[in-house]
Protein backbone atom coordinates (compact mmCIF):
# COMPACT_ATOMS: atom_id res chain seq x y z
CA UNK A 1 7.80 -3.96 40.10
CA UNK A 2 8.05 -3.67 43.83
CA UNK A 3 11.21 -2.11 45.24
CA UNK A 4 12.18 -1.59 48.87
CA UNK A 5 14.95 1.41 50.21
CA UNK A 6 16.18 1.35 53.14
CA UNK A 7 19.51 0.49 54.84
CA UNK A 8 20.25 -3.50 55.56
CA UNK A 9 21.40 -2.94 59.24
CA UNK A 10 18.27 -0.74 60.31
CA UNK A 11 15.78 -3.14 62.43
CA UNK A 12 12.70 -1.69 60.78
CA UNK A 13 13.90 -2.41 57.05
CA UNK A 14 14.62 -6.12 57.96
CA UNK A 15 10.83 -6.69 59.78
CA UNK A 16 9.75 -5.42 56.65
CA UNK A 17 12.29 -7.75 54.19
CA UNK A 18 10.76 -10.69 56.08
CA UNK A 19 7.69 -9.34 55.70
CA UNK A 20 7.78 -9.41 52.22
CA UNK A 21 9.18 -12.56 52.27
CA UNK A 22 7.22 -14.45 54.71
CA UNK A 23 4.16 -13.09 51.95
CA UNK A 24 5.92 -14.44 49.13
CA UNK A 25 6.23 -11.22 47.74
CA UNK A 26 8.48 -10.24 44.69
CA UNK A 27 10.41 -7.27 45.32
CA UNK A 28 14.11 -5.87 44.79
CA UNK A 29 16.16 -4.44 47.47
CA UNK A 30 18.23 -0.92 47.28
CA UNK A 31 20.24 -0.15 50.32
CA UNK A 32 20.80 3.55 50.80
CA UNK A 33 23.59 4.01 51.32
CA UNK A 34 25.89 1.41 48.62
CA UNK A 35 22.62 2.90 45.65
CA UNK A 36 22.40 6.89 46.32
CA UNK A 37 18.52 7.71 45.54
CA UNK A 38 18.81 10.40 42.19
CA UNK A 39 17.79 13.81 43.01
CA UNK A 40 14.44 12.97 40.40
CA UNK A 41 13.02 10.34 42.13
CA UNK A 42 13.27 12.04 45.51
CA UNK A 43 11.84 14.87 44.36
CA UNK A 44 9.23 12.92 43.35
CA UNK A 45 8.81 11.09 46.60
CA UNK A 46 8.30 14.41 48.43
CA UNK A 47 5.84 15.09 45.65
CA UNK A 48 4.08 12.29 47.21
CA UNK A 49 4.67 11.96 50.76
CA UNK A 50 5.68 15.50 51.37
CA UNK A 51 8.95 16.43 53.51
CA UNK A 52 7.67 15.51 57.17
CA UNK A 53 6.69 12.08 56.09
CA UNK A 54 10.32 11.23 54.53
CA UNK A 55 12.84 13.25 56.22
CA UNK A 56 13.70 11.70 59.63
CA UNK A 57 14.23 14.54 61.70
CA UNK A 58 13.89 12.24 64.93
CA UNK A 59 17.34 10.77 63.51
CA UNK A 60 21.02 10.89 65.57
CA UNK A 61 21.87 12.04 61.74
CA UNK A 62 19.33 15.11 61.79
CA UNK A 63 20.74 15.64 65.71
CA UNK A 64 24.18 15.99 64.55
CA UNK A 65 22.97 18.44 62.02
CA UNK A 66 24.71 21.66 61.62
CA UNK A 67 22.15 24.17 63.12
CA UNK A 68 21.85 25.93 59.42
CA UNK A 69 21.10 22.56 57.69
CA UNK A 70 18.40 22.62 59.70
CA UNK A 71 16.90 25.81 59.30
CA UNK A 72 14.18 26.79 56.44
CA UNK A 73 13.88 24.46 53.90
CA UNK A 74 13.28 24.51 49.73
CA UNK A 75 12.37 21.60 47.89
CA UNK A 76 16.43 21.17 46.53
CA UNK A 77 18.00 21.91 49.80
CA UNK A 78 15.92 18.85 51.07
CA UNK A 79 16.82 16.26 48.41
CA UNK A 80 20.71 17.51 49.07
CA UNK A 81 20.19 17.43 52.64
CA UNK A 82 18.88 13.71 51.72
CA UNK A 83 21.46 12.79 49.14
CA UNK A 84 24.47 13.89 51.71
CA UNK A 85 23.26 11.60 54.51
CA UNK A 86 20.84 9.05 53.25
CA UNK A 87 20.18 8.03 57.12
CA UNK A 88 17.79 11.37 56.86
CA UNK A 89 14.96 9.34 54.65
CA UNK A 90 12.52 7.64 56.64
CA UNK A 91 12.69 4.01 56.58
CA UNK A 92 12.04 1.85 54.61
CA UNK A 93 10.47 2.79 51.67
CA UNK A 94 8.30 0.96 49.40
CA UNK A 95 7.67 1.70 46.05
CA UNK A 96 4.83 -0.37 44.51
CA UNK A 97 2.15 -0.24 41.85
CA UNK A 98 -0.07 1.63 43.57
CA UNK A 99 2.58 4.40 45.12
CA UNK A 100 4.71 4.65 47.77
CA UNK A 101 4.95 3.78 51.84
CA UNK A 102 7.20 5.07 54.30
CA UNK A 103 8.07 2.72 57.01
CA UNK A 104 6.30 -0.67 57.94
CA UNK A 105 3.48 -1.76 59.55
CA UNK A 106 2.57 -5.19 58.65
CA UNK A 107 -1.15 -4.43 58.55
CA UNK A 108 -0.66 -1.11 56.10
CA UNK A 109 1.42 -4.27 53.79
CA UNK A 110 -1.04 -6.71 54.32
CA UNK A 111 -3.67 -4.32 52.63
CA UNK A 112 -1.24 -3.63 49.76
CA UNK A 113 -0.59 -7.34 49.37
CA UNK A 114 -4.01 -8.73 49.81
């Protein structure tokens, strides 16, 4: 099962919805922000990925940041940090057969989808 995160007004989540479409691939859709991501499966995804691949910190969201928030990090201060503003995870994310992406490039899909 192929599922892609990501927020349904962010520009990068909806090249990679038609994308997927366009490629007649079968996928589900979980926006952010209306499905919270549990505190398991983004541990999981930093397990993965690690931190600087999923947390946005180029974001107006990590900006507005108190300066604390933004300090040293642990593993659960992340995935709160993450769960409190979902805008923080990188965009959008793919969870396939083979693992996980974070973002789009339609080359990196065509690959997965060959």
């Amino acid at each position: 099962m192929t599922t892609l995160f990501g927020i349904k007004n962010c520009d990068t989540v909806r090249k990679a919805r038609r994308w997927l479409d366009n490629a007649n691939v079968s996928y589900t859709f979980q926006d952010l922000r209306e499905q919270p991501v549990p505190a398991a499966t983004l541990e999981a995804w930093l397990q993965q990925v690690g931190e600087a691949t999923l947390l946005n910190t180029r974001s107006t969201t990590w900006r507005n940041l108190p300066a604390a928030d933004k300090g040293e990090r642990t593993v659960p201060r992340t995935i709160q940090l993450l769960q409190q503003h979902p805008t923080l995870i990188k965009r959008p994310v793919l969870v396939h057969s083979n693992g996980i992406e974070v973002g789009f490039k339609d080359s990196r899909y065509a690959e997965l989808f060959a």
